[in-house]
N, C-alpha and C. Protein backbone atom coordinates (compact mmCIF):
# COMPACT_ATOMS: atom_id res chain seq x y z
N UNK A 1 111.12 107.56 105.46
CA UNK A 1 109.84 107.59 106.12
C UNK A 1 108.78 108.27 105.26
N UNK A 2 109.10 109.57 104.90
CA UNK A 2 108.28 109.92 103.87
C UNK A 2 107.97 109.38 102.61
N UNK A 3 108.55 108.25 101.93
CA UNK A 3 108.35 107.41 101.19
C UNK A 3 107.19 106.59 101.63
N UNK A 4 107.18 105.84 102.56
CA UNK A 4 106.26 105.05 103.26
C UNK A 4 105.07 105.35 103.76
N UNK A 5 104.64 106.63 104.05
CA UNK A 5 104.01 107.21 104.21
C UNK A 5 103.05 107.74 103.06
N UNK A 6 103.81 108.43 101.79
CA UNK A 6 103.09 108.28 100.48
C UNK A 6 102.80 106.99 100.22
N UNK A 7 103.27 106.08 99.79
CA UNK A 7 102.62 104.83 99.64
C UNK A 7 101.37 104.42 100.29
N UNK A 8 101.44 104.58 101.91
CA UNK A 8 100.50 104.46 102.66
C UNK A 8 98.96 104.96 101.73
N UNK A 9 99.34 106.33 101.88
CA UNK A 9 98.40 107.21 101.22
C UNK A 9 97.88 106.70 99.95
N UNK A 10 98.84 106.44 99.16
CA UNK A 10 98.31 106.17 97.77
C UNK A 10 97.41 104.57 98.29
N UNK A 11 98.10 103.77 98.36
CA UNK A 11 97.09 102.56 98.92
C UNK A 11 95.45 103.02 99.29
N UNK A 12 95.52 104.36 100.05
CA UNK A 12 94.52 104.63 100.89
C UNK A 12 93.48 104.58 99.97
N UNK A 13 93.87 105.53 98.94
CA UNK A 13 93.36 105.97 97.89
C UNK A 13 92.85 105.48 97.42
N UNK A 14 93.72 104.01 96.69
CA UNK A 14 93.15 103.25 95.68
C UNK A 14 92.56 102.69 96.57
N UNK A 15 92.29 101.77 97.59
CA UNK A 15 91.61 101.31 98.08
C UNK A 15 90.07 101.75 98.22
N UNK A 16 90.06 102.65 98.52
CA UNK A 16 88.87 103.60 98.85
C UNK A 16 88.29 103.29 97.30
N UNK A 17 88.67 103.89 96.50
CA UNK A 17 88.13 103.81 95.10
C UNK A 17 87.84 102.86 94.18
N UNK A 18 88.45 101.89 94.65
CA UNK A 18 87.73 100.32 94.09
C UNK A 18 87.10 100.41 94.29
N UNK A 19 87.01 100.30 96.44
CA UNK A 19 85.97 99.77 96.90
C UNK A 19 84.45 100.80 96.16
N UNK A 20 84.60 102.07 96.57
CA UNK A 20 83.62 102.63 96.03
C UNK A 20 82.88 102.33 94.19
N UNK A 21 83.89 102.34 93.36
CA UNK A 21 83.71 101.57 91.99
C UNK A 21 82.79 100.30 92.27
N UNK A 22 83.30 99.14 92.82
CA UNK A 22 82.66 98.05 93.25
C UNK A 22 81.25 98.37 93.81
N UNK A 23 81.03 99.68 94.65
CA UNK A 23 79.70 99.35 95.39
C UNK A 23 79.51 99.09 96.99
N UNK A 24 80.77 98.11 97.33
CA UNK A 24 81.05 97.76 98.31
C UNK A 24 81.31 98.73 99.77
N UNK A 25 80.44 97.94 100.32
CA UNK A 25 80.59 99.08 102.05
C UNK A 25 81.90 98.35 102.85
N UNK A 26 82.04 99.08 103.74
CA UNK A 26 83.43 98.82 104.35
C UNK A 26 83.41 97.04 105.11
N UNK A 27 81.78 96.75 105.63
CA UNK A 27 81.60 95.48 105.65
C UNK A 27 81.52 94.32 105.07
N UNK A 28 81.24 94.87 104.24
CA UNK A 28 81.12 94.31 102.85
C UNK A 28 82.07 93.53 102.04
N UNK A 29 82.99 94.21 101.89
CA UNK A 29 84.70 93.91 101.24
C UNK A 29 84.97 93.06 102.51
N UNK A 30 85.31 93.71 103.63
CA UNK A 30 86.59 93.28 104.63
C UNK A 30 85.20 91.48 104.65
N UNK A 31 84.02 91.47 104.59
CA UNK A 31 83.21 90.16 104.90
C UNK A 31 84.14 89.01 103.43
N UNK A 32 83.83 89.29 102.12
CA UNK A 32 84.29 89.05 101.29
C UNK A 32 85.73 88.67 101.06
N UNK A 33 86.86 89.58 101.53
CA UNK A 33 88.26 89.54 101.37
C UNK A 33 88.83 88.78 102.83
N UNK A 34 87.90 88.46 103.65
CA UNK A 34 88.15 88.04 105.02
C UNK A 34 89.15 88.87 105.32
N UNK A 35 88.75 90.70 105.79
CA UNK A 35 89.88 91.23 106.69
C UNK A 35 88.81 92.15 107.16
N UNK A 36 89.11 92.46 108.35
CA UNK A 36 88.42 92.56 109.62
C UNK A 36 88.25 94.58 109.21
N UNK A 37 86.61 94.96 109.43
CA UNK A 37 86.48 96.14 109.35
C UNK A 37 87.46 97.36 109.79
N UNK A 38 87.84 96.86 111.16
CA UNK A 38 88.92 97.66 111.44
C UNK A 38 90.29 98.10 110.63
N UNK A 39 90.47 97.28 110.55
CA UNK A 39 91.98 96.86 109.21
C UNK A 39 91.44 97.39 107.92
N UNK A 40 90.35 97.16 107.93
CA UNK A 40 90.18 98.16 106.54
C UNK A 40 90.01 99.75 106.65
N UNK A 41 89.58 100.20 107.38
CA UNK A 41 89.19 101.63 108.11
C UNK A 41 90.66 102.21 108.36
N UNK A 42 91.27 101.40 108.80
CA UNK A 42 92.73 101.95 108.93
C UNK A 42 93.81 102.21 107.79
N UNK A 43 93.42 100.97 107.50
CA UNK A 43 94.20 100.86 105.89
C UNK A 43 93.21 102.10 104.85
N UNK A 44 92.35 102.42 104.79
CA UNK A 44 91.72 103.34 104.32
C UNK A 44 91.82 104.98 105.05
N UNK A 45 92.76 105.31 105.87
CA UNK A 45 93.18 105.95 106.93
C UNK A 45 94.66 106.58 106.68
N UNK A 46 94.99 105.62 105.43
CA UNK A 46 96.45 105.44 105.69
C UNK A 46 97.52 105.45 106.98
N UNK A 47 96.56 104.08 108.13
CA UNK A 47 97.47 103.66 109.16
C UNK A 47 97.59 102.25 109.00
N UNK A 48 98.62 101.66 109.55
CA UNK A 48 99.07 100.42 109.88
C UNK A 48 100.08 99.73 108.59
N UNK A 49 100.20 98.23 108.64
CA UNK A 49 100.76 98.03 107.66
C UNK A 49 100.32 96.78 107.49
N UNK A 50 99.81 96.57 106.30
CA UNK A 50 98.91 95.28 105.39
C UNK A 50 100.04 94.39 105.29
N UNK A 51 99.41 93.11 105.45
CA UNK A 51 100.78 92.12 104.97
C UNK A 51 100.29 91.59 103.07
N UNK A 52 101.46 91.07 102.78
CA UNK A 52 100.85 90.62 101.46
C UNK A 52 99.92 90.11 101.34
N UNK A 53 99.54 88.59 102.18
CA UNK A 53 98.40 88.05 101.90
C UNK A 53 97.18 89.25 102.17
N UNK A 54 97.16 90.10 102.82
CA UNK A 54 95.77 90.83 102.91
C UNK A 54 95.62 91.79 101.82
N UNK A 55 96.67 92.31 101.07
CA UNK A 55 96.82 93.16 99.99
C UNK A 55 96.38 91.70 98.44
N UNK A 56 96.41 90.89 98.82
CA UNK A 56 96.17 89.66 97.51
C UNK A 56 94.75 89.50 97.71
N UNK A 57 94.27 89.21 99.45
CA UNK A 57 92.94 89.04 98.87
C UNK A 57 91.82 90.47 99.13
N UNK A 58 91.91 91.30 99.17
CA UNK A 58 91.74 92.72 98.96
C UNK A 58 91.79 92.38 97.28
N UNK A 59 92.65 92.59 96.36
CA UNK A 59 92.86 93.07 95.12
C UNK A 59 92.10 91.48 94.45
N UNK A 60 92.32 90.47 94.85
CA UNK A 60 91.49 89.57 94.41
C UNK A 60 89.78 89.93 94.15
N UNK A 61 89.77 90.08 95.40
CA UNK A 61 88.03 90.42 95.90
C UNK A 61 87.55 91.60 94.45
N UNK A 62 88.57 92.43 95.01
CA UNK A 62 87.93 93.71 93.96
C UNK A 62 88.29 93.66 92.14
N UNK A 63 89.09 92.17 91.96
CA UNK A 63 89.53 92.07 90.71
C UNK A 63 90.18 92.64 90.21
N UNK A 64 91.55 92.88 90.79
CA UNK A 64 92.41 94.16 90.60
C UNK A 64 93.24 93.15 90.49
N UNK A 65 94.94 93.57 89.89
CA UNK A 65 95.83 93.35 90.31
C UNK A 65 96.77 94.16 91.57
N UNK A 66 97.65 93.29 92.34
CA UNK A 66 97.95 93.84 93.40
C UNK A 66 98.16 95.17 93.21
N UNK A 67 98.99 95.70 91.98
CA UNK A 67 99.61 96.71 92.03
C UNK A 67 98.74 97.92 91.87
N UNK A 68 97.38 97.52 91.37
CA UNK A 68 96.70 98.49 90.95
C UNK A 68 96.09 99.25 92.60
N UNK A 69 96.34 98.30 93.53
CA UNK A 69 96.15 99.29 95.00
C UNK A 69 97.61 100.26 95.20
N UNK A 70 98.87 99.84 95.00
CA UNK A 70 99.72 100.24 95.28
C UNK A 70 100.27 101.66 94.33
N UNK A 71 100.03 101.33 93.24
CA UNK A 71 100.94 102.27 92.44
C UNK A 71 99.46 103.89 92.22
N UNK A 72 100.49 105.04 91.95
CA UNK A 72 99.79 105.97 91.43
C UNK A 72 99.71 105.92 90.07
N UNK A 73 98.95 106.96 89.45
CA UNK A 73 98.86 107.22 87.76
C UNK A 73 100.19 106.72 87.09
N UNK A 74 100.54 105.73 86.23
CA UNK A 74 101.68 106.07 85.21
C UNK A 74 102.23 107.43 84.82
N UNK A 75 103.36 107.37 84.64
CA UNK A 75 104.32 109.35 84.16
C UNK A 75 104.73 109.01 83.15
N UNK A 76 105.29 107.22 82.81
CA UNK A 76 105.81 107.61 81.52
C UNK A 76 105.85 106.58 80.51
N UNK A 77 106.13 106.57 79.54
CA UNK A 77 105.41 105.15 78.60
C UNK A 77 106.55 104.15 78.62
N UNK A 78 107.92 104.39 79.26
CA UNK A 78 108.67 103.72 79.05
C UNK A 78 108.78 103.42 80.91
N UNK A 79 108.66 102.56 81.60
CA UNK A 79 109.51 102.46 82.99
C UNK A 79 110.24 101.49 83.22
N UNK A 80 111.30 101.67 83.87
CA UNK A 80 112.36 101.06 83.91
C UNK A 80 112.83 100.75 85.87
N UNK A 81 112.53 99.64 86.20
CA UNK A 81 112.10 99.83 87.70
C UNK A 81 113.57 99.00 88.21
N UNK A 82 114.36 99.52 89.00
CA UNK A 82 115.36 98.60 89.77
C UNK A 82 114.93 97.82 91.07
N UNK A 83 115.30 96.71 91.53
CA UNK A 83 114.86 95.68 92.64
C UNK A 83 115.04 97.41 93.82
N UNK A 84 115.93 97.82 93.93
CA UNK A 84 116.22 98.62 94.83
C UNK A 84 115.02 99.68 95.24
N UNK A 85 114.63 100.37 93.85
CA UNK A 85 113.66 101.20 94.54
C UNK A 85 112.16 100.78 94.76
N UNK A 86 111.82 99.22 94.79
CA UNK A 86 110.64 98.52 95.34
C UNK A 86 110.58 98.00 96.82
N UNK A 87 110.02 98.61 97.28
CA UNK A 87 110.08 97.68 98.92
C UNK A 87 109.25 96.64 99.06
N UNK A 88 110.17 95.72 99.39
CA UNK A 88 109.70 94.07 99.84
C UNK A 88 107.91 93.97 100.15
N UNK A 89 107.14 93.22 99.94
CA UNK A 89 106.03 93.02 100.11
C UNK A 89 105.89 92.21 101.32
N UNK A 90 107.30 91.14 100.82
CA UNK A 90 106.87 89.76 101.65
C UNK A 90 108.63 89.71 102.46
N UNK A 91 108.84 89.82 103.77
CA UNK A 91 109.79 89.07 104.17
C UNK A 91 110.15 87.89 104.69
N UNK A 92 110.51 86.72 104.43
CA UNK A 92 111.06 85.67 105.26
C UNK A 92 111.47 85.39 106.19
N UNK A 93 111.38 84.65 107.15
CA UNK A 93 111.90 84.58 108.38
C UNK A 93 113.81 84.69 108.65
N UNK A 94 113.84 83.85 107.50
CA UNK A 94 115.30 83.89 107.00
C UNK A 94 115.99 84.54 105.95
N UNK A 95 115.57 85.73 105.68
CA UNK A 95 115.65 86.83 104.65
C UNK A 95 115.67 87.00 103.12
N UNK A 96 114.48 85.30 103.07
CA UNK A 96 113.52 85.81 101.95
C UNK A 96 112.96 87.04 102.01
N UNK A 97 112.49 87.20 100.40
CA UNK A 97 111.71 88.59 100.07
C UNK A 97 110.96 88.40 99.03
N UNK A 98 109.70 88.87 98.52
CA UNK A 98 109.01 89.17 97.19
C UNK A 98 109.37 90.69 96.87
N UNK A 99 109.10 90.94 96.00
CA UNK A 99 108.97 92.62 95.21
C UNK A 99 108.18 92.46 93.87
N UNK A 100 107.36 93.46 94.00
CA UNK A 100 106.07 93.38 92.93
C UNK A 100 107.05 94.50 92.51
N UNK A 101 107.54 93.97 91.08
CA UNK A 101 108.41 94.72 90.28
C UNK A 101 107.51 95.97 89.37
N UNK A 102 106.38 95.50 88.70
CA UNK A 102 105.51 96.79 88.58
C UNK A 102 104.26 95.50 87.48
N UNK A 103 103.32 96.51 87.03
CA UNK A 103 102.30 95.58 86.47
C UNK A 103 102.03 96.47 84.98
N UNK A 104 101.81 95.37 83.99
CA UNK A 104 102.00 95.61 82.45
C UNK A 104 100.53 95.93 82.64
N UNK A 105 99.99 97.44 81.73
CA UNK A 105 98.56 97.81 81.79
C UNK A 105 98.04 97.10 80.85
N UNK A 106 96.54 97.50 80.70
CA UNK A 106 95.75 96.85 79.66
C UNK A 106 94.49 96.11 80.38
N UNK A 107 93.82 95.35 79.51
CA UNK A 107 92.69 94.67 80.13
C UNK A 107 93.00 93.59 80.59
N UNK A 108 94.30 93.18 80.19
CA UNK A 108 94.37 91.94 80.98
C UNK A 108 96.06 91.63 81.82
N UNK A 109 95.86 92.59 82.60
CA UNK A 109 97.74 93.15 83.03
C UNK A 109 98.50 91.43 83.52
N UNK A 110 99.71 92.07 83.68
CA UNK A 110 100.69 91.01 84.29
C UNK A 110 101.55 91.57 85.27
N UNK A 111 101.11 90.97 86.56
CA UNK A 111 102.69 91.41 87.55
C UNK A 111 103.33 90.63 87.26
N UNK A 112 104.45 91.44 87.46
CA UNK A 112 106.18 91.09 87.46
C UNK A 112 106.70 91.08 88.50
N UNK A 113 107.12 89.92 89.33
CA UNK A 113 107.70 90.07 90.93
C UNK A 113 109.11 89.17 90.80
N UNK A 114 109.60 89.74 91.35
CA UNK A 114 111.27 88.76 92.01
C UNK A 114 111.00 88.72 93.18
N UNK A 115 111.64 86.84 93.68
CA UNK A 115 111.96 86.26 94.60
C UNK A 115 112.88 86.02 94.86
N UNK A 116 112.94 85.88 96.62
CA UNK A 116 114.62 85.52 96.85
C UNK A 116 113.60 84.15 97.94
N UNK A 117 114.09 83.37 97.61
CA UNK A 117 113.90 82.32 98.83
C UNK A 117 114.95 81.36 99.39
N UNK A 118 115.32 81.53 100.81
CA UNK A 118 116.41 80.32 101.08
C UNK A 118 115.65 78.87 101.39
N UNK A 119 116.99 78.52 101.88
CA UNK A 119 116.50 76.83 101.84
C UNK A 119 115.53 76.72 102.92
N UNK A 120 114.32 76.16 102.98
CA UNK A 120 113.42 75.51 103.70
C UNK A 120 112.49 76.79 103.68
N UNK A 121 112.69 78.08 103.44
CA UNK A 121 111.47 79.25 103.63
C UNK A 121 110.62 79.13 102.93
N UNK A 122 109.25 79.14 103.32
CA UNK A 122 108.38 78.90 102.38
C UNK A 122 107.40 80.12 102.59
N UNK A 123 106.63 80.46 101.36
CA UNK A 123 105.19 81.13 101.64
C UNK A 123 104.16 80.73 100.69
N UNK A 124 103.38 80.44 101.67
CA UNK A 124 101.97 79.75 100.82
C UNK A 124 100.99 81.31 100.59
N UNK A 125 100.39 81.15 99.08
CA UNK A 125 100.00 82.05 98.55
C UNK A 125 98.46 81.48 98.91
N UNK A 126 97.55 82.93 98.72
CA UNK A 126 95.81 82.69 98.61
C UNK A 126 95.80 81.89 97.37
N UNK A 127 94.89 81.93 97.06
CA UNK A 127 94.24 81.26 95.80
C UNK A 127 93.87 82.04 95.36
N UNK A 128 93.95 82.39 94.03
CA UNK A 128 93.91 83.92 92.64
C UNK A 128 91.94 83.31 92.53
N UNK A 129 91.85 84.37 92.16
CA UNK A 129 90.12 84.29 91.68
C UNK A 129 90.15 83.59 89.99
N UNK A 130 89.45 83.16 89.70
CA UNK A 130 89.22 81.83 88.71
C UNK A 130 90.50 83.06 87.49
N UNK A 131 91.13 81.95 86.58
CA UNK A 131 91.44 82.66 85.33
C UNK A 131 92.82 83.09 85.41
N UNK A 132 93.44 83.38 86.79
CA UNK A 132 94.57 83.82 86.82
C UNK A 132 95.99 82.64 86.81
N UNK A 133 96.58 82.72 85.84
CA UNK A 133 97.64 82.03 85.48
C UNK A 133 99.10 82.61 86.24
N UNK A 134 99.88 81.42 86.96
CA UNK A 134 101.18 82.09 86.83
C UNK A 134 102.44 81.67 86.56
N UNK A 135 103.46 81.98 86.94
CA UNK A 135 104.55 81.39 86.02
C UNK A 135 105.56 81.35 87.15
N UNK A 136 106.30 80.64 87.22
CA UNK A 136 107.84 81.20 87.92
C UNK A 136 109.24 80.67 87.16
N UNK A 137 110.18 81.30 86.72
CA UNK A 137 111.10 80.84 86.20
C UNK A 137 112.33 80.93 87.03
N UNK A 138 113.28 80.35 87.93
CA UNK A 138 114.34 79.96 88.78
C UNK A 138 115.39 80.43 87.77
N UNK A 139 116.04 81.52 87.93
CA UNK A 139 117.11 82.15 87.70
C UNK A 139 118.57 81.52 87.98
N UNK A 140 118.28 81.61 89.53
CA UNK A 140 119.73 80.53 90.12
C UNK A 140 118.82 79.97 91.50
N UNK A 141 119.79 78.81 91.97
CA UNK A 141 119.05 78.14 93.35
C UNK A 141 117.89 77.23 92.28
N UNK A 142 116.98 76.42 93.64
CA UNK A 142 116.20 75.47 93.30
C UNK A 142 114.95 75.77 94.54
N UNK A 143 113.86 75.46 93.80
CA UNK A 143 112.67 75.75 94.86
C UNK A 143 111.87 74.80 94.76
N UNK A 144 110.52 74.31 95.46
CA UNK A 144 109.63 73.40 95.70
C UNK A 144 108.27 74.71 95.40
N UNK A 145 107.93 74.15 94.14
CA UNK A 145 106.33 75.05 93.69
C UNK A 145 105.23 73.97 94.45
N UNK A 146 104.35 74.08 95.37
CA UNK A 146 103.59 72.89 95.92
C UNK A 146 101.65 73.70 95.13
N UNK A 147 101.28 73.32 94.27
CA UNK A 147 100.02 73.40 93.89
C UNK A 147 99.34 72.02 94.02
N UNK A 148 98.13 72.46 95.17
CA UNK A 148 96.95 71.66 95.31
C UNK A 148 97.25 70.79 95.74
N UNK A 149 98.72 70.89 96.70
CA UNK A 149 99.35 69.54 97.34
C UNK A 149 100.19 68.89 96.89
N UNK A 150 100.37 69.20 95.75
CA UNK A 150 101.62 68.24 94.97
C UNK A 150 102.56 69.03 94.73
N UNK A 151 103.69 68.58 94.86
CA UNK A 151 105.11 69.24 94.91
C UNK A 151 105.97 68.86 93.89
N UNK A 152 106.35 70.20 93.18
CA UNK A 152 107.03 70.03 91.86
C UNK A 152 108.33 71.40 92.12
N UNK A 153 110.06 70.29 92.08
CA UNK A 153 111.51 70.75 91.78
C UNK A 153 111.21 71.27 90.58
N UNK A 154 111.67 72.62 90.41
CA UNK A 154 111.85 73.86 89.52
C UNK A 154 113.50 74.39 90.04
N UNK A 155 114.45 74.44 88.78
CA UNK A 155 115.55 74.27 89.07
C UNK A 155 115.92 75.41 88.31
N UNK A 156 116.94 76.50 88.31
CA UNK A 156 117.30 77.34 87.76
C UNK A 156 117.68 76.80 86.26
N UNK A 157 117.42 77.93 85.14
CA UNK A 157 117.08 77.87 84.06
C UNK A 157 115.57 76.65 83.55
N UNK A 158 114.43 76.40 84.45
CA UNK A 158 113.31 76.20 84.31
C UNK A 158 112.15 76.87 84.67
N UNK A 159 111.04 76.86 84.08
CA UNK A 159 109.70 77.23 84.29
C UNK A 159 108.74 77.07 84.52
N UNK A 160 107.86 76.76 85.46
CA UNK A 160 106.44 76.07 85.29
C UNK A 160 105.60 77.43 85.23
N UNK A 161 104.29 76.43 84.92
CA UNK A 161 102.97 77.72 84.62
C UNK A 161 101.81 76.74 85.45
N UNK A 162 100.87 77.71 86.23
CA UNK A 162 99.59 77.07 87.04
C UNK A 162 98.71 77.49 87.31
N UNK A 163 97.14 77.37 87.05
CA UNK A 163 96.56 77.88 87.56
C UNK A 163 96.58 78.65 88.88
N UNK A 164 96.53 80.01 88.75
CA UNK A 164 96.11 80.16 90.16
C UNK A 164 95.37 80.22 91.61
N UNK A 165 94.39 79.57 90.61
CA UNK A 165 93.34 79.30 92.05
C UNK A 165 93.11 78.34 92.65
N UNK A 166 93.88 77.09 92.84
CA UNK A 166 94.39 76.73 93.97
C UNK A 166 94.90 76.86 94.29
N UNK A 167 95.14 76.10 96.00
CA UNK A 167 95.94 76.52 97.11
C UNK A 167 97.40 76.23 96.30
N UNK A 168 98.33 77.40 96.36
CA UNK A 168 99.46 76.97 96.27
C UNK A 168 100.47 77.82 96.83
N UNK A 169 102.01 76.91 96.87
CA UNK A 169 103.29 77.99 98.07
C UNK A 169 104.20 77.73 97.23
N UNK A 170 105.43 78.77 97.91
CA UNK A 170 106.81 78.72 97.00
C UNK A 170 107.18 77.83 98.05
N UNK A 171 108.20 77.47 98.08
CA UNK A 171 109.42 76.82 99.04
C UNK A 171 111.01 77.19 98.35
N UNK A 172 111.71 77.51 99.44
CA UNK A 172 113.42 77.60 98.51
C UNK A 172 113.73 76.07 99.11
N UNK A 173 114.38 75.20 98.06
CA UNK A 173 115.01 74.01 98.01
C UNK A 173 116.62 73.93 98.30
N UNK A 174 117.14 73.36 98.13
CA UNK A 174 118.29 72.88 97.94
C UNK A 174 119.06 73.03 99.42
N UNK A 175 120.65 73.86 98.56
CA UNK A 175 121.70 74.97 99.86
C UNK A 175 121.48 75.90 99.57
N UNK A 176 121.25 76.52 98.56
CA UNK A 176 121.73 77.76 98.74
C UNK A 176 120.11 78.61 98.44
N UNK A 177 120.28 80.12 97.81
CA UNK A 177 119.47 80.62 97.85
C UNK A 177 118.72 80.81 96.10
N UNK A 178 117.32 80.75 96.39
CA UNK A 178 116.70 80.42 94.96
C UNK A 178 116.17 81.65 94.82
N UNK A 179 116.37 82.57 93.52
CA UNK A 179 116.23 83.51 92.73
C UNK A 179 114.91 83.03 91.88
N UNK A 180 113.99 83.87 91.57
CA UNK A 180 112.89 83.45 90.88
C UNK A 180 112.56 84.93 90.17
N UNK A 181 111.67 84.83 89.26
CA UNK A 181 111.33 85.75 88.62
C UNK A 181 109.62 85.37 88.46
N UNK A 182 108.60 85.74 89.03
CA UNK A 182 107.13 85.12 89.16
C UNK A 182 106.21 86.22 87.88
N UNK A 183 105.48 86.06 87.44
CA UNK A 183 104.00 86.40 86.65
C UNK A 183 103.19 86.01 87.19
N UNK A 184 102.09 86.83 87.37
CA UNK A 184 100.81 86.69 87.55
C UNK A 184 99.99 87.07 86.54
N UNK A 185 99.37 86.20 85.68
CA UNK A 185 98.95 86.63 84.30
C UNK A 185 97.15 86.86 84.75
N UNK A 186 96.75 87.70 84.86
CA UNK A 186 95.20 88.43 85.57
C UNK A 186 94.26 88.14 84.64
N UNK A 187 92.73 87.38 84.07
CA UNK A 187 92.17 87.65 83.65
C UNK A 187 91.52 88.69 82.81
N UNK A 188 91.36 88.92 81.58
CA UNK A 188 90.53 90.03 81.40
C UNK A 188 89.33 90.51 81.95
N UNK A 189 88.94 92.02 82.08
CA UNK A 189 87.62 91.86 82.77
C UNK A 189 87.62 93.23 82.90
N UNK A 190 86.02 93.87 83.28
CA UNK A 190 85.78 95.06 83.37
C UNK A 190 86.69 95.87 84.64
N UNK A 191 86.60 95.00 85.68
CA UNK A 191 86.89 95.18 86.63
C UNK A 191 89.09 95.91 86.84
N UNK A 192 89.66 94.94 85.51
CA UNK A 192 91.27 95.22 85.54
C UNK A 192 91.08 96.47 84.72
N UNK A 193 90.24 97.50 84.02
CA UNK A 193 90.74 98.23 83.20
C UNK A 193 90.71 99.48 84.04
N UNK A 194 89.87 99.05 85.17
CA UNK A 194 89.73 100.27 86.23
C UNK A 194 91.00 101.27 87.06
């Protein structure tokens, strides 16, 4: 619990401090990121709990990568992160999961996330703000990548790469369960060095 609770906090934090960096009033963002003043006041409160999509278009809006709401200062030049000590972002109805494994700094960062998706679970993602590229490479299992409506089999030991700003979703395919390894490759910009 006390884990969750710091996190909370740190979110609070960064949140607050984009937004303030940006300029942006509390109407302002939540008008922009489409999430409702309240939900931001809270989430700036450190109460409630954000789902992914509202933490994507939050960090979209403000040109962040996700992680840059989530994580505190770096400690050390080397990190070494296990699936275990990340808590799920995204759960599945059928016990899919995402985990934002951590994000490479610089001006133009990269999250690193693992997927678990079973057969037929799907989650359709926002649309990344112009520039953002991503990748998914299928470890084991088989999934359905659907960008801009068209649906493309990605089969363990393959990769695709796509713009991210269209509409696009994962799907797990096959029987069994599809392992993925995702990038989100972020634009450069004043806004990521923050």
């Amino acid at each position: 619990m006390a884990e969750t609770e710091a996190a909370l906090r740190t979110l609070a934090h960064n949140v607050r401090a984009a937004r303030t960096r940006a300029g942006l009033s509390l109407d302002e963002l939540g008008r922009r990121a489409r999430v409702s003043k309240g939900a931001l006041v809270g989430l700036e409160k450190a109460q409630g709990n954000p789902n992914l999509a509202t933490l994507v278009r939050l960090a979209d809006t403000l040109g962040l990568p996700v992680s840059a709401l989530m994580e505190g200062p770096a400690e050390e030049r080397v990190r070494v992160v296990t699936a275990g000590s990340v808590a799920p972002l995204w759960t599945g109805a059928q016990g899919g999961e995402a985990r934002l494994m951590l994000t490479t700094p610089g001006p133009a960062p990269v999250e690193v996330w693992r997927w678990r998706l079973e057969p037929g679970e799907e989650y359709p993602s926002h649309p990344h703000q112009a520039g953002v590229v991503e990748t998914v490479s299928v470890t084991s299992g088989r999934m359905t990548l659907i960008v801009d409506g068209a649906e493309h089999t990605v089969e363990a030991g393959q990769t695709a790469a796509f713009d991210g700003d269209a509409p696009h979703a994962y799907r797990g395919a096959g029987t069994g369960t599809c392992h993925l390894v995702m990038t989100v490759h972020l634009p450069p910009g004043p806004a990521s060095t923050a």
